[in-house]
Protein backbone atom coordinates (compact mmCIF):
# COMPACT_ATOMS: atom_id res chain seq x y z
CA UNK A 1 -27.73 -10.91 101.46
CA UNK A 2 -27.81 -10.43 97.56
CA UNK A 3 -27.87 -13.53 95.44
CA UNK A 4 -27.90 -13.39 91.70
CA UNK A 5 -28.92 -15.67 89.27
CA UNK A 6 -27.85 -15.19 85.55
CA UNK A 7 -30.80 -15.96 83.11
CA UNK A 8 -29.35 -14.90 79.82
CA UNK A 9 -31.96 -12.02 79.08
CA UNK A 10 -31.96 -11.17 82.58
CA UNK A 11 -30.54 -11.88 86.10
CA UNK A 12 -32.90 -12.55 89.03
CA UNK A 13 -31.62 -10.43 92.07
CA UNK A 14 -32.93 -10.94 95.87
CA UNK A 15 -32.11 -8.02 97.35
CA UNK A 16 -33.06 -5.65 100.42
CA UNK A 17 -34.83 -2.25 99.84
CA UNK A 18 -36.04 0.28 102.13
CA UNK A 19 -39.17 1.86 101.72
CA UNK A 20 -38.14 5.70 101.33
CA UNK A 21 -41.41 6.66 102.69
CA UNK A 22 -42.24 4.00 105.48
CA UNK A 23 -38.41 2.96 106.07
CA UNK A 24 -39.28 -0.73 106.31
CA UNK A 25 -37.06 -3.09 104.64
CA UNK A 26 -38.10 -6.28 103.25
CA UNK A 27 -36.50 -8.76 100.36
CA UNK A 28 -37.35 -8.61 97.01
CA UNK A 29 -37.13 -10.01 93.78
CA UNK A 30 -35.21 -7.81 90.66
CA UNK A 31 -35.00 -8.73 87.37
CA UNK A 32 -31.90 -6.75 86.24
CA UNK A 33 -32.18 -6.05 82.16
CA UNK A 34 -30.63 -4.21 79.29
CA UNK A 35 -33.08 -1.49 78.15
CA UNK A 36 -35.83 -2.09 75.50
CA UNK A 37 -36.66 -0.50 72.59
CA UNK A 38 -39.53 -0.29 70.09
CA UNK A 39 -40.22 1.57 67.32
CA UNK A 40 -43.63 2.29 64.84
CA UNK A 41 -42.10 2.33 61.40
CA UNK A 42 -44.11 4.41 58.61
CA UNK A 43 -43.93 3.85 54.90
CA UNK A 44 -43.66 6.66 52.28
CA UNK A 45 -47.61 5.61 51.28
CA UNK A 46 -48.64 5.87 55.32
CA UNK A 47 -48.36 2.03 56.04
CA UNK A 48 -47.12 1.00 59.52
CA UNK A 49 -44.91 -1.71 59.06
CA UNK A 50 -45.82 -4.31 61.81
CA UNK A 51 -44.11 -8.20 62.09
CA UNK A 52 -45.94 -11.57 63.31
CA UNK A 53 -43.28 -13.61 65.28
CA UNK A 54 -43.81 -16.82 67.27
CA UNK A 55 -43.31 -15.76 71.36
CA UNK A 56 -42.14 -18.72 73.30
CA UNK A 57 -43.59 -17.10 76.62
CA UNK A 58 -46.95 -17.54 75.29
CA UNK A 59 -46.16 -19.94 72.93
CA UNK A 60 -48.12 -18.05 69.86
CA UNK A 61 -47.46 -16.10 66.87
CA UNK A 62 -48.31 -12.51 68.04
CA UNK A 63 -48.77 -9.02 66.03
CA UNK A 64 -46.04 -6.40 67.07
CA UNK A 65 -43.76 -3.81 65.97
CA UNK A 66 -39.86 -3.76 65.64
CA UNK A 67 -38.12 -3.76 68.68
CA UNK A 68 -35.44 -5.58 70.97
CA UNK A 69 -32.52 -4.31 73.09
CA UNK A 70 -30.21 -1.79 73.49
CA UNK A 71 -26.70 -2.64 73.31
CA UNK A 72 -24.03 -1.90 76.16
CA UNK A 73 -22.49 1.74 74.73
CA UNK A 74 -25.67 2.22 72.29
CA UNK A 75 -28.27 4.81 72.32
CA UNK A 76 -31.68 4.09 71.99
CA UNK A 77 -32.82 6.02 68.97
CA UNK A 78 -29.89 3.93 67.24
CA UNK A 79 -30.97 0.36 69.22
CA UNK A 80 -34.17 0.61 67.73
CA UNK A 81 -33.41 1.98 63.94
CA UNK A 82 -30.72 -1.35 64.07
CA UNK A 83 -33.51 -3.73 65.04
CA UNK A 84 -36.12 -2.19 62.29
CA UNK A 85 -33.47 -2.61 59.85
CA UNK A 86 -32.44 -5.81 61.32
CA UNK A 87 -36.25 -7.41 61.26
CA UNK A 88 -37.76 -5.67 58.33
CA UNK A 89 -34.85 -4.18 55.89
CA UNK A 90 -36.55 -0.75 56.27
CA UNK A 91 -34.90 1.95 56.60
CA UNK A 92 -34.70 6.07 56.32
CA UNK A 93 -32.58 8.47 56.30
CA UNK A 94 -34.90 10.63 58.61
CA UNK A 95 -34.19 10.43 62.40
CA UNK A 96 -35.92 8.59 64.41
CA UNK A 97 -38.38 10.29 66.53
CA UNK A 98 -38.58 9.50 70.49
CA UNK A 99 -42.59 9.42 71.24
CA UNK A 100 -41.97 7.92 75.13
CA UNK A 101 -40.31 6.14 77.51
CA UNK A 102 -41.62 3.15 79.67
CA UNK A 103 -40.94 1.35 82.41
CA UNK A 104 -41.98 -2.06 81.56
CA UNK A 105 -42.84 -3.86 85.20
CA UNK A 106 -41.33 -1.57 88.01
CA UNK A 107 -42.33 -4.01 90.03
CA UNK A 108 -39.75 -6.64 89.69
CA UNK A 109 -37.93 -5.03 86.29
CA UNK A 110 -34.99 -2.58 86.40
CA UNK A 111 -35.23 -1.12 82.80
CA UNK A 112 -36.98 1.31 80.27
CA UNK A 113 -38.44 1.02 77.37
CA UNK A 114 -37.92 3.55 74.21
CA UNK A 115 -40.74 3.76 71.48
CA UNK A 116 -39.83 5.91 68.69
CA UNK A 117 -41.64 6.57 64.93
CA UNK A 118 -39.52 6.57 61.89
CA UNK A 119 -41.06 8.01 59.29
CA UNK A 120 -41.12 7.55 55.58
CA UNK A 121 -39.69 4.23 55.33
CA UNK A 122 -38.49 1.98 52.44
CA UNK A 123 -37.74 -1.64 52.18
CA UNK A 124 -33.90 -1.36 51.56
CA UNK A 125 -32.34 -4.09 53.07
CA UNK A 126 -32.69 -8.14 53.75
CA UNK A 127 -33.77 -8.88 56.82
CA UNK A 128 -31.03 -10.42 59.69
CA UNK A 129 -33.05 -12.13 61.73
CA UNK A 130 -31.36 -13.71 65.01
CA UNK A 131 -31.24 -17.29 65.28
CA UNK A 132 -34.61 -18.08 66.93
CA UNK A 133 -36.33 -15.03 64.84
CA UNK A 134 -39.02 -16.28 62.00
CA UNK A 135 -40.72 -13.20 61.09
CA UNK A 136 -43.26 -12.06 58.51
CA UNK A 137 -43.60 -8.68 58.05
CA UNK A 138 -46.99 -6.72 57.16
CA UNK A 139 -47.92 -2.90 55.73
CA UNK A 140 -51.06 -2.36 57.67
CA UNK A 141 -52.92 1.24 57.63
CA UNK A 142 -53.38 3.00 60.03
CA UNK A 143 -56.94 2.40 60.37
CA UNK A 144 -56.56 -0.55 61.46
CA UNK A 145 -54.22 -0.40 64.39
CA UNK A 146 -57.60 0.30 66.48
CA UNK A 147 -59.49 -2.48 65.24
CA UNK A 148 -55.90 -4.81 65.59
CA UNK A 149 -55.99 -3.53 69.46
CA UNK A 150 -60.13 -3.70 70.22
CA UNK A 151 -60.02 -7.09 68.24
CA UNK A 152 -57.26 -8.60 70.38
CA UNK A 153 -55.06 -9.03 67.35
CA UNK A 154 -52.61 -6.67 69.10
CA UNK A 155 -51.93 -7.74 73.09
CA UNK A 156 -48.18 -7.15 73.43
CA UNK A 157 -48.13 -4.63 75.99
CA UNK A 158 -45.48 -2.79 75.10
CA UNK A 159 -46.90 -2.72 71.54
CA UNK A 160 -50.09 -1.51 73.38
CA UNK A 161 -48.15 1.03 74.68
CA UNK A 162 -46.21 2.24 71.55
CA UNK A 163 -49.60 3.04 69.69
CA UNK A 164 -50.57 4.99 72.92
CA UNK A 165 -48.22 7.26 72.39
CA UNK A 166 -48.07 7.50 68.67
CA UNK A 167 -52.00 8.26 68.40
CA UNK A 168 -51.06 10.58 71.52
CA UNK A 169 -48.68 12.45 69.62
CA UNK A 170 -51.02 12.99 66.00
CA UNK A 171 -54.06 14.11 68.26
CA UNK A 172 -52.20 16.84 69.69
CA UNK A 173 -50.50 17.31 66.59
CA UNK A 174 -47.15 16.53 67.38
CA UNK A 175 -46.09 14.18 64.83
């Protein structure tokens, strides 16, 4: 029996799975999303630009990076440059670079999650926030980003995860 409930970022699925290694079957909960993105914008000067905006779920103002979701028919790399530009009004005419893909909660979530860097940024655009968006924006250095994450400042995991990669990436001298 599947049964679907429609919760406007998600729907909650109970369905059946088989275990591909034991064969047993048991129901299960699936939250069926839209892919996420993220992405670590970077300044012309080497500032990250980073946004505070209040999350209902924990019902605080948290430290984070750009991100949202990818549109039905959009790519990623595009997803996230929209919601930088969106969020912040910065914007380059660089590509965006894909550092990683997540999965968020395989668990009980369906989707992935993009980070990508965008380097040398400008503020070129106002900002388009969505209805419930109230965001400040911040040019932090780099620096900082480890104290932001040791400190607690930064506890979004996804966030979490972006720098992961991105400090991944410059030790082995990728970026």
């Amino acid at each position: 029996m599947i049964e679907s409930i429609d919760l406007k970022i998600f729907a909650a699925q109970l369905i059946k799975r088989e275990n591909p290694k034991t064969k047993s079957t048991s129901d299960f909960v699936v939250l069926n999303s839209k892919d996420w993105v993220n992405i670590i914008p970077v300044t012309t000067d080497n500032k990250i630009v980073m946004i505070q905006q209040y999350r209902q779920g924990i019902d605080e103002i948290t430290l984070e990076i750009p991100g949202g979701l990818v549109e039905h028919g959009e790519e990623p790399s595009s997803a996230a440059t929209r919601e930088c530009m969106e969020e912040t009004g910065y914007f380059s005419p660089e590509p965006a670079i894909l550092l990683g893909m997540i999965h968020p909660n395989p668990a009980f979530l369906n989707n992935s999650c993009y980070t990508f860097l965008w380097k040398n940024v400008e503020k070129k655009f106002e900002t388009k926030f969505d209805k419930n968006e109230d965001i400040e924006i911040l040019l932090v250095d780099e620096n900082e980003i480890e104290y932001y994450i040791r400190s607690g400042k930064i506890t979004h995991s996804i966030v979490l995860n972006a720098f992961l990669f991105y400090f991944l990436n410059k030790k082995n001298k990728i970026l």
